[in-house]
C-alpha atoms as a PDB file:
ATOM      1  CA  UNK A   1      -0.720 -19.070  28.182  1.00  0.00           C
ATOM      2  CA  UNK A   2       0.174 -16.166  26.191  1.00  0.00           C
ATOM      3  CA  UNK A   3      -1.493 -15.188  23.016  1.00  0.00           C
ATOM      4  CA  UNK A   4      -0.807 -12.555  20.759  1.00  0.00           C
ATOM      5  CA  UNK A   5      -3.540 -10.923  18.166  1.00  0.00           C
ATOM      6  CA  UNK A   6      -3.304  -7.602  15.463  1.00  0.00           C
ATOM      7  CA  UNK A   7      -7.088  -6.495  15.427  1.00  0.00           C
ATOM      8  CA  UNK A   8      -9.147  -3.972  14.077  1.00  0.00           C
ATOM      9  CA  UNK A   9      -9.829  -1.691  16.689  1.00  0.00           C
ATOM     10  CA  UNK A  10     -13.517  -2.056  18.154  1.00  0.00           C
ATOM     11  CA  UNK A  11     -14.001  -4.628  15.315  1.00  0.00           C
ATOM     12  CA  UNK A  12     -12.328  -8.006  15.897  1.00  0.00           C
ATOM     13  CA  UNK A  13     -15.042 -10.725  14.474  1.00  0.00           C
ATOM     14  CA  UNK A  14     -14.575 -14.291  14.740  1.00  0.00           C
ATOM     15  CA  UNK A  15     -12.238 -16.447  11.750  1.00  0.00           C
ATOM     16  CA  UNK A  16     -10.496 -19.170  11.229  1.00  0.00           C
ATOM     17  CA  UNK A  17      -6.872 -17.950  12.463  1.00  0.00           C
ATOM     18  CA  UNK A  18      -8.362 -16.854  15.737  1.00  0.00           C
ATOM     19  CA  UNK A  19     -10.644 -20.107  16.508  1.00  0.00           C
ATOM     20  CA  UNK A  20      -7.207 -21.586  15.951  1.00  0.00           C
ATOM     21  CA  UNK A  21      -5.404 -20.042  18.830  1.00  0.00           C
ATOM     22  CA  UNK A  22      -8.421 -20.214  21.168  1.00  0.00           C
ATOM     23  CA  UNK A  23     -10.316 -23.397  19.766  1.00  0.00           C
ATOM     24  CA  UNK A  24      -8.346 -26.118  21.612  1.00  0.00           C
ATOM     25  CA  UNK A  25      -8.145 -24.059  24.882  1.00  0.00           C
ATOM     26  CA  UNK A  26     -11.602 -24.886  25.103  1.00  0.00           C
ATOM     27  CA  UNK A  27     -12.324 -20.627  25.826  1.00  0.00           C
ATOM     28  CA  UNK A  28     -15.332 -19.004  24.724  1.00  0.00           C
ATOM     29  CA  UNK A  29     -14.399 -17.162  22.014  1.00  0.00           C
ATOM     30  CA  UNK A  30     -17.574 -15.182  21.894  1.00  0.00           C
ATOM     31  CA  UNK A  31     -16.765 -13.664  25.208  1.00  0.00           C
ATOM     32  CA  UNK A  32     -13.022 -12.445  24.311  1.00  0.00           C
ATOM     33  CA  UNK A  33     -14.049 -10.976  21.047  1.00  0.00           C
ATOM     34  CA  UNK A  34     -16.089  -8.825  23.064  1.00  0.00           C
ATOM     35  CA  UNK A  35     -13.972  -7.794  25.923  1.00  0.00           C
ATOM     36  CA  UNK A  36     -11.030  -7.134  23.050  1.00  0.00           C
ATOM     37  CA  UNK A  37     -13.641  -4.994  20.899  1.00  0.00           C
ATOM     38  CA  UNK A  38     -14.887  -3.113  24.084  1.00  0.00           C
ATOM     39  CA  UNK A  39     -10.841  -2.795  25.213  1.00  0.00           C
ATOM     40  CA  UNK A  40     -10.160  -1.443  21.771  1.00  0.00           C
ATOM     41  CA  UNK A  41     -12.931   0.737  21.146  1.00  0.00           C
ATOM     42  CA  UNK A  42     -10.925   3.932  21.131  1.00  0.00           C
ATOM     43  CA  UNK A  43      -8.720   2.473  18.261  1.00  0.00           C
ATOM     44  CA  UNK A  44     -11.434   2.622  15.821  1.00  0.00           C
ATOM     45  CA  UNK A  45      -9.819   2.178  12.170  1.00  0.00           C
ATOM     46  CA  UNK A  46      -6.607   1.256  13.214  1.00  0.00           C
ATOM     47  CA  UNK A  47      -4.877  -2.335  13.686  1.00  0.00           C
ATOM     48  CA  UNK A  48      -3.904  -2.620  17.581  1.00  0.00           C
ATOM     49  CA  UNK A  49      -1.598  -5.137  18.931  1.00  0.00           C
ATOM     50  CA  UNK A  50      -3.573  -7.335  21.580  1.00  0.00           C
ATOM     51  CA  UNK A  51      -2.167  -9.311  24.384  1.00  0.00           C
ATOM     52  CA  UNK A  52      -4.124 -12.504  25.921  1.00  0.00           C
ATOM     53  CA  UNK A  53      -2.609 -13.401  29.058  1.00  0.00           C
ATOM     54  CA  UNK A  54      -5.169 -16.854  29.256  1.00  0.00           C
ATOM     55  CA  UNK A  55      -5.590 -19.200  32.403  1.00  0.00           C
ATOM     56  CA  UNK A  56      -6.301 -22.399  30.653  1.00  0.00           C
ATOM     57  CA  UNK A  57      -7.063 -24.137  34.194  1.00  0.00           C
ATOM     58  CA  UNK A  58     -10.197 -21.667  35.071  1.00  0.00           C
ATOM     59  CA  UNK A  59     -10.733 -20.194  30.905  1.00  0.00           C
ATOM     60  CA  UNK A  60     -10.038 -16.784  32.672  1.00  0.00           C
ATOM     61  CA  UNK A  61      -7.843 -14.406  30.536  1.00  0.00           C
ATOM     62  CA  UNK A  62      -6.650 -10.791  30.609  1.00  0.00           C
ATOM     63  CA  UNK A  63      -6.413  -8.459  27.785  1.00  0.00           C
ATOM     64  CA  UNK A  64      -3.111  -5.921  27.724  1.00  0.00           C
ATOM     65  CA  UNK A  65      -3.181  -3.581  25.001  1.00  0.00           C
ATOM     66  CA  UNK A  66      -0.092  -2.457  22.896  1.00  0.00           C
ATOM     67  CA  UNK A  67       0.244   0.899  20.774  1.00  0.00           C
ATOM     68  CA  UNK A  68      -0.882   0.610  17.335  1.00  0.00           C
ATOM     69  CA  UNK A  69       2.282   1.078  14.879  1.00  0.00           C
ATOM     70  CA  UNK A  70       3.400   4.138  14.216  1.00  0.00           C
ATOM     71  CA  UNK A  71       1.797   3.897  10.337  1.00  0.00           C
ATOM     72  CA  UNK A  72      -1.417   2.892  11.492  1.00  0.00           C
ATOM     73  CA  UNK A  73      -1.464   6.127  13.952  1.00  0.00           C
ATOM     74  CA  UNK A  74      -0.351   8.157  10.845  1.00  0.00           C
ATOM     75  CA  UNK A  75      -3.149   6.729   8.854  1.00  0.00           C
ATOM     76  CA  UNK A  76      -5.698   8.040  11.527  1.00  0.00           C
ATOM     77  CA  UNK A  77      -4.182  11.194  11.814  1.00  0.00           C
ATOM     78  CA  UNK A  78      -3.843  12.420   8.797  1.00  0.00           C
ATOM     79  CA  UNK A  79      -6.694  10.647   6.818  1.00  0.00           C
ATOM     80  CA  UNK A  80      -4.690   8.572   4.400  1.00  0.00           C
ATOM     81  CA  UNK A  81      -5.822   4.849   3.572  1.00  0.00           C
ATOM     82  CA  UNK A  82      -2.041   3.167   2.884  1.00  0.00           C
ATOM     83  CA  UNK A  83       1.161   4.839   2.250  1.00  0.00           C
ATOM     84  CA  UNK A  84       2.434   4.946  -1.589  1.00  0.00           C
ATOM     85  CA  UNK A  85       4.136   2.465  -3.000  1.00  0.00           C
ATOM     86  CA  UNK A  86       6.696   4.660  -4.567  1.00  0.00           C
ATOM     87  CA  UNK A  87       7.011   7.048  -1.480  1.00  0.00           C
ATOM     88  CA  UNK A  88      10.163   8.784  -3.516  1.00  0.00           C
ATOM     89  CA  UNK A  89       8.141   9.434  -6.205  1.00  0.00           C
ATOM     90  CA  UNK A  90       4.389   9.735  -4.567  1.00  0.00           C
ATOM     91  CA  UNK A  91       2.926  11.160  -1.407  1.00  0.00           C
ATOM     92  CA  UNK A  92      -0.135  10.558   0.082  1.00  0.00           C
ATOM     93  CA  UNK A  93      -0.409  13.295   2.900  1.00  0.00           C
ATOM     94  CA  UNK A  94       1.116  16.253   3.949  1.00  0.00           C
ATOM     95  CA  UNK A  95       1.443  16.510   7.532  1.00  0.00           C
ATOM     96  CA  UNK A  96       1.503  19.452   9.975  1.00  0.00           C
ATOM     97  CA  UNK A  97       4.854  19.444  12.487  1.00  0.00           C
ATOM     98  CA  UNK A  98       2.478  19.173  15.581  1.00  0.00           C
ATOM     99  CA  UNK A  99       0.668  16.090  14.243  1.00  0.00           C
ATOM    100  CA  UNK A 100       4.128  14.221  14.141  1.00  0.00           C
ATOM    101  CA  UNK A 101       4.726  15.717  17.757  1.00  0.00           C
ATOM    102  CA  UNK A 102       0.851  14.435  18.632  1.00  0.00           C
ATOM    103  CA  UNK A 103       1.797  10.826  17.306  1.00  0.00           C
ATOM    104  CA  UNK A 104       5.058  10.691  18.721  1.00  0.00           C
ATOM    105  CA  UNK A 105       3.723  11.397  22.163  1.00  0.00           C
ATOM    106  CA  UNK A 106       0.761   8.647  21.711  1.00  0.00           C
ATOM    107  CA  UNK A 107       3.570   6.721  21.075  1.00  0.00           C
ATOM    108  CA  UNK A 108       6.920   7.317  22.940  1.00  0.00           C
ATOM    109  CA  UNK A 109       5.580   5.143  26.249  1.00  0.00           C
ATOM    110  CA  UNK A 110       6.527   1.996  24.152  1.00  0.00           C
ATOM    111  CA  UNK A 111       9.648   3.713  22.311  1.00  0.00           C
ATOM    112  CA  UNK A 112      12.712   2.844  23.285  1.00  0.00           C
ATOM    113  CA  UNK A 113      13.477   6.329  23.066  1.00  0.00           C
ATOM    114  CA  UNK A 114      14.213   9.149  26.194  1.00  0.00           C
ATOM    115  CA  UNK A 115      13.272  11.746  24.691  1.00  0.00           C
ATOM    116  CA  UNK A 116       9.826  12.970  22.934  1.00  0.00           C
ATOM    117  CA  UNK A 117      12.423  14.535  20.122  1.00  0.00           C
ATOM    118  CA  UNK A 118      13.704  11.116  19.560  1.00  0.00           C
ATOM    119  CA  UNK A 119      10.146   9.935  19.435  1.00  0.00           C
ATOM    120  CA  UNK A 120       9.640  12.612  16.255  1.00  0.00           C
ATOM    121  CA  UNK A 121      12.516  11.444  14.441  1.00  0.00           C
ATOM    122  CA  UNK A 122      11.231   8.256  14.429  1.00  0.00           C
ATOM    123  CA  UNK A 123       7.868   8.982  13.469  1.00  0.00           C
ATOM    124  CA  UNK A 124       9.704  10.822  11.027  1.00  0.00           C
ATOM    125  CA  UNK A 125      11.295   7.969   9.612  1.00  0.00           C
ATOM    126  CA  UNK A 126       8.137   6.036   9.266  1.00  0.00           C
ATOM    127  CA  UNK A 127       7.019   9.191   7.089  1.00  0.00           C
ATOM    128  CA  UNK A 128       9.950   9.077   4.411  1.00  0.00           C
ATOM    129  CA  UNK A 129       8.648   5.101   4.476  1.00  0.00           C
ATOM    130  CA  UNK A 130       5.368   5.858   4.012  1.00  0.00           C
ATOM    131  CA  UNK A 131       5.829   9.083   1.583  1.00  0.00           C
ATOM    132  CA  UNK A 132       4.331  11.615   4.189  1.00  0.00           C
ATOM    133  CA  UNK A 133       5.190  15.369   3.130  1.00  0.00           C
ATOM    134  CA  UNK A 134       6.044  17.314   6.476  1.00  0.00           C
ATOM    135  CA  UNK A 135       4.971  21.108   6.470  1.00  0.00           C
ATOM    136  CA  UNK A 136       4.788  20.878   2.533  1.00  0.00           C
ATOM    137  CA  UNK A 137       8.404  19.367   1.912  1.00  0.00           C
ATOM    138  CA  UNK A 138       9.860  15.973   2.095  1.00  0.00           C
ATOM    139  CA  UNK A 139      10.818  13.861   5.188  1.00  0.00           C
ATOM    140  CA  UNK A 140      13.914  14.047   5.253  1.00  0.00           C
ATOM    141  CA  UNK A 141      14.236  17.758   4.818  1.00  0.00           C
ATOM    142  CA  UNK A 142      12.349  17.851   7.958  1.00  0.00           C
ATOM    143  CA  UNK A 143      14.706  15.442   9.531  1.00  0.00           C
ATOM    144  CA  UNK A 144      18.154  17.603   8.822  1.00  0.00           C
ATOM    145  CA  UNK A 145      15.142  20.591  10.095  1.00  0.00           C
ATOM    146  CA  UNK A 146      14.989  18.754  13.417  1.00  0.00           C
ATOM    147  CA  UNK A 147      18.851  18.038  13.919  1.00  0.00           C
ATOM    148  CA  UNK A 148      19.494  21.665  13.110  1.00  0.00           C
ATOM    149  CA  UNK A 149      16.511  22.872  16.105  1.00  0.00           C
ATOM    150  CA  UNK A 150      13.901  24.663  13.521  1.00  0.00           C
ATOM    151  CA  UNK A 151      11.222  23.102  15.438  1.00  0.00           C
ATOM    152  CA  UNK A 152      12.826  23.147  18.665  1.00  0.00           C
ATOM    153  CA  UNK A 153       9.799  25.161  20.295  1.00  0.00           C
ATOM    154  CA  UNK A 154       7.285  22.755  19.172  1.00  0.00           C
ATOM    155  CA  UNK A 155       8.969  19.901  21.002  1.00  0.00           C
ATOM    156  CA  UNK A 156       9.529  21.405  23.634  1.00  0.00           C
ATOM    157  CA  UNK A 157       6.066  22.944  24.290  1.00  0.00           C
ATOM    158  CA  UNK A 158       4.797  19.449  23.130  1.00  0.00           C
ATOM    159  CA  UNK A 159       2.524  20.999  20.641  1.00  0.00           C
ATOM    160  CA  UNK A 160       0.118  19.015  18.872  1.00  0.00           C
ATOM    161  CA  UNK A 161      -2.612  21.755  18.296  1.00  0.00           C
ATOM    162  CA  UNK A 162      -2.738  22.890  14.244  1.00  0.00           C
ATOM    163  CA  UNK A 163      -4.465  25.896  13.380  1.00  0.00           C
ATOM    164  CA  UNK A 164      -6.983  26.104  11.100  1.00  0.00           C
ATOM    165  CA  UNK A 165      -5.376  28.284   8.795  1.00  0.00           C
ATOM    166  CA  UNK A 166      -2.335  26.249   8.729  1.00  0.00           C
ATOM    167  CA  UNK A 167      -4.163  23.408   7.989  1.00  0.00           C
ATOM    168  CA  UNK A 168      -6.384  24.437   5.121  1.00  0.00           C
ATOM    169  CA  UNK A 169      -2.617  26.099   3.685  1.00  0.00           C
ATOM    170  CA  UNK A 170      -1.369  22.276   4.121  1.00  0.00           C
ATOM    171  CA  UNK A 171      -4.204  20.604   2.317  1.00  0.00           C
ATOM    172  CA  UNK A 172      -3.844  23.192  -0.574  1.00  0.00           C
ATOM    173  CA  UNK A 173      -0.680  22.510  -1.124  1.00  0.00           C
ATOM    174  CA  UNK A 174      -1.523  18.943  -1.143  1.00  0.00           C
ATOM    175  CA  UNK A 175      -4.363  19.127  -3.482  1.00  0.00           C
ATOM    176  CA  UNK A 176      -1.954  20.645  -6.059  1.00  0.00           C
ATOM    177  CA  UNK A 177       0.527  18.113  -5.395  1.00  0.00           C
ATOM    178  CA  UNK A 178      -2.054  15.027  -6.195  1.00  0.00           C
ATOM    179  CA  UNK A 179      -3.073  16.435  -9.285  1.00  0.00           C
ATOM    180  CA  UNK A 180       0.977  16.529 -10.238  1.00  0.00           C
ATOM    181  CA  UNK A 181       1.016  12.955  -9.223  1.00  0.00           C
ATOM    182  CA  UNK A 182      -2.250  11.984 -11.128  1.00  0.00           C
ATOM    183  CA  UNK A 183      -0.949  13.723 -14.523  1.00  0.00           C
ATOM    184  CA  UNK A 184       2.000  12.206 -14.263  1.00  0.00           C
ATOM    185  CA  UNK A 185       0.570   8.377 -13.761  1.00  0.00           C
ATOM    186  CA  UNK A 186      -2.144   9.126 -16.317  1.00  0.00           C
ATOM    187  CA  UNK A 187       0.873   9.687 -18.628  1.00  0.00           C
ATOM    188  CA  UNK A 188       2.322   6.654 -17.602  1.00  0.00           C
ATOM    189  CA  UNK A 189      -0.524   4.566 -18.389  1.00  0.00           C
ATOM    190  CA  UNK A 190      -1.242   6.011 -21.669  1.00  0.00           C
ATOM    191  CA  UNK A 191       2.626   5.597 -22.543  1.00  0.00           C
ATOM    192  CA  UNK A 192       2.646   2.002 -21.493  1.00  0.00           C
ATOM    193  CA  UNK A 193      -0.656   1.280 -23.392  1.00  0.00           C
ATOM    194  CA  UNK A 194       1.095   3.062 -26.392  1.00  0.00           C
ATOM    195  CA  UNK A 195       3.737   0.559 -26.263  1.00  0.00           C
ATOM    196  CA  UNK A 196       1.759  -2.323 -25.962  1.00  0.00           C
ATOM    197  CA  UNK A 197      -0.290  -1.479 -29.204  1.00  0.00           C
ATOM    198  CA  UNK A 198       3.124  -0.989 -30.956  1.00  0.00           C
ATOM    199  CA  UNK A 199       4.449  -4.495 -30.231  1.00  0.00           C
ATOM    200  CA  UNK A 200       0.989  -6.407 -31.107  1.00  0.00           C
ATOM    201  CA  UNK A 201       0.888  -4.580 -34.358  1.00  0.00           C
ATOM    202  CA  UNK A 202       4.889  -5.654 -34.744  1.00  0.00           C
ATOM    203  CA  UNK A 203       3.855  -9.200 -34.015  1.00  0.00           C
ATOM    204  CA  UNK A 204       3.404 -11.442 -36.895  1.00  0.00           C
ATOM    205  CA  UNK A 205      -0.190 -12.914 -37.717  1.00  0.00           C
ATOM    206  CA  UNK A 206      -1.097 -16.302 -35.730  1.00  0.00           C
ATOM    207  CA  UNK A 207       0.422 -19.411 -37.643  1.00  0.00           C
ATOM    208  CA  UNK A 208       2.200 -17.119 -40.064  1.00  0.00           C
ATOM    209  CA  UNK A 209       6.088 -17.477 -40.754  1.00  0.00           C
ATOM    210  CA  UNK A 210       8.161 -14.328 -40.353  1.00  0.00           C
ATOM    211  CA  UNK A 211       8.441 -12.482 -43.767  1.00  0.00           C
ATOM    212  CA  UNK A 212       5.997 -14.356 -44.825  1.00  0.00           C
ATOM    213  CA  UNK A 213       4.111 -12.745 -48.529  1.00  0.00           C
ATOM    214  CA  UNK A 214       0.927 -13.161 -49.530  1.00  0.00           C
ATOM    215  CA  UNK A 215       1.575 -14.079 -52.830  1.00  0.00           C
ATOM    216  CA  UNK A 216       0.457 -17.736 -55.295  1.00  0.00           C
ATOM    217  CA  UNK A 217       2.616 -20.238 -54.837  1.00  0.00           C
ATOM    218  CA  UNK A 218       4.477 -22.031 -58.390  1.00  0.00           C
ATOM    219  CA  UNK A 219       2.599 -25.142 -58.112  1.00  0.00           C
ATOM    220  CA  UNK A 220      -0.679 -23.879 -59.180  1.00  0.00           C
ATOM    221  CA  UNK A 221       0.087 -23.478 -62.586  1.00  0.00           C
ATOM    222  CA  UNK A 222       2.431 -26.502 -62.875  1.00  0.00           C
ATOM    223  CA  UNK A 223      -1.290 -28.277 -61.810  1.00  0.00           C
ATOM    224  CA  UNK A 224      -3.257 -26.406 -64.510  1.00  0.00           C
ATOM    225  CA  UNK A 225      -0.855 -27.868 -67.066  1.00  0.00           C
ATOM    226  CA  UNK A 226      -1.306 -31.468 -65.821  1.00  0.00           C
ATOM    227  CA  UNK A 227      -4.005 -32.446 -67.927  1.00  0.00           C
ATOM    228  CA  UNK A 228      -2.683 -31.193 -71.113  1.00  0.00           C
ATOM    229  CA  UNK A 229       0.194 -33.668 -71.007  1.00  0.00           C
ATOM    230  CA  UNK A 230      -2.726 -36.600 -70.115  1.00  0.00           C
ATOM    231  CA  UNK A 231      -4.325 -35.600 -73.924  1.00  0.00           C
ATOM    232  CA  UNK A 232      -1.147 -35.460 -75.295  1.00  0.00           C
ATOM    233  CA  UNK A 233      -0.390 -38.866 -74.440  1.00  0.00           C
ATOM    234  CA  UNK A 234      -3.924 -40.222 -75.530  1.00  0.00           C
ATOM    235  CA  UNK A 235      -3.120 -38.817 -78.820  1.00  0.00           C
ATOM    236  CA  UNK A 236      -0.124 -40.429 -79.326  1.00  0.00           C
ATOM    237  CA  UNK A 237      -1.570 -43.866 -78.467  1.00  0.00           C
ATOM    238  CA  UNK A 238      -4.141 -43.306 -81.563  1.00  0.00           C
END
């Protein structure tokens, strides 16, 4: 029997979707949450794609790891959390060129790629998807880099050492880019909350008709003459 789990590297815990899959099997699940936690310890903060090849005659069962997805490798490398939602707009990391060479070659054994520079394009992909900067530009600049051989010598060398100077340049430029990003939402906000204010003060009062005035009504003083007429009759009568 073949079962297939996403878990957090080094961190699987036991939960209803799991006790699920293994429950009827009659398998102790205490034992393959710890053989998958010790299998995936070196994945630590990323999800990892976990193969169960279970014996449900003797409860024996081997564990065949996957690569993590190309995001969640991303994530580790470069220190980012998620990708943006708005990845045209927003970035959330700014990646050396050997990092994407690093995570392509983690990755290219389960690529259907033959070539570790058809490995980076894809990883490149995943960065326009995600809204990775590359070398302080977009994506896809580095993309059309790539076709034209800019980085050529890093691929080929299989470079996926960054220098320390490089990378403090990288996260400078980044720095300056987030505060961009974080005037420009802040702005946003305080547009949309603008607008908002404008359209309840538009709205007319609770329970009030549109145009309504605030002004007496005729039927007040047609009341206040109401007695008079009552004497007047009484008068009459005398």
């Amino acid at each position: 029997m073949i079962v297939k789990l996403l878990v957090e590297g080094g961190s699987m815990k036991p939960g209803p979707a799991i006790a699920q899959k293994l429950g009827p099997i009659g398998i102790n699940l205490g034992k393959v949450i710890s053989e998958v936690n010790n299998a995936t310890s070196g994945f630590k903060g990323m999800k990892v794609p976990v193969v169960l090849d279970i014996d449900t005659k003797t409860k024996n069962f081997k564990i065949e790891l996957k690569s993590p997805p190309v995001s969640e490798l991303l994530k580790v490398e470069l220190g980012f959390e998620k990708g943006s939602g708005e990845p045209h707009r927003f970035k959330c990391a700014n990646a050396a060129f050997e990092q994407i060479t690093k995570v392509a070659k983690t990755k290219s054994p389960s690529m259907l790629v033959n070539s570790l520079e058809s490995a980076v394009k894809s990883v490149i992909g995943s960065c326009v998807s995600l809204g990775v900067l590359i070398e302080n530009k977009p994506a896809k600049e580095i993309l059309k880099e790539v076709e034209l051989g800019k980085y050529d010598d890093i691929i080929k060398e299989g470079r996926t050492e960054v220098s320390a100077e490089k990378k403090k340049e990288l996260d400078s430029f980044f720095e300056g880019i987030k505060k961009q990003q974080e005037e420009i939402i802040k702005k946003e906000e305080e547009a949309k909350a603008a607008e908002e204010a404008a359209k309840l003060a538009a709205a007319p009062a609770v329970g009030a008709a549109p145009g309504a005035a605030a002004a007496p009504t005729a039927a007040k003083p047609a009341e206040a003459k109401a007695p008079a007429k009552v004497e007047e009759k009484k008068e009459a009568k005398k």
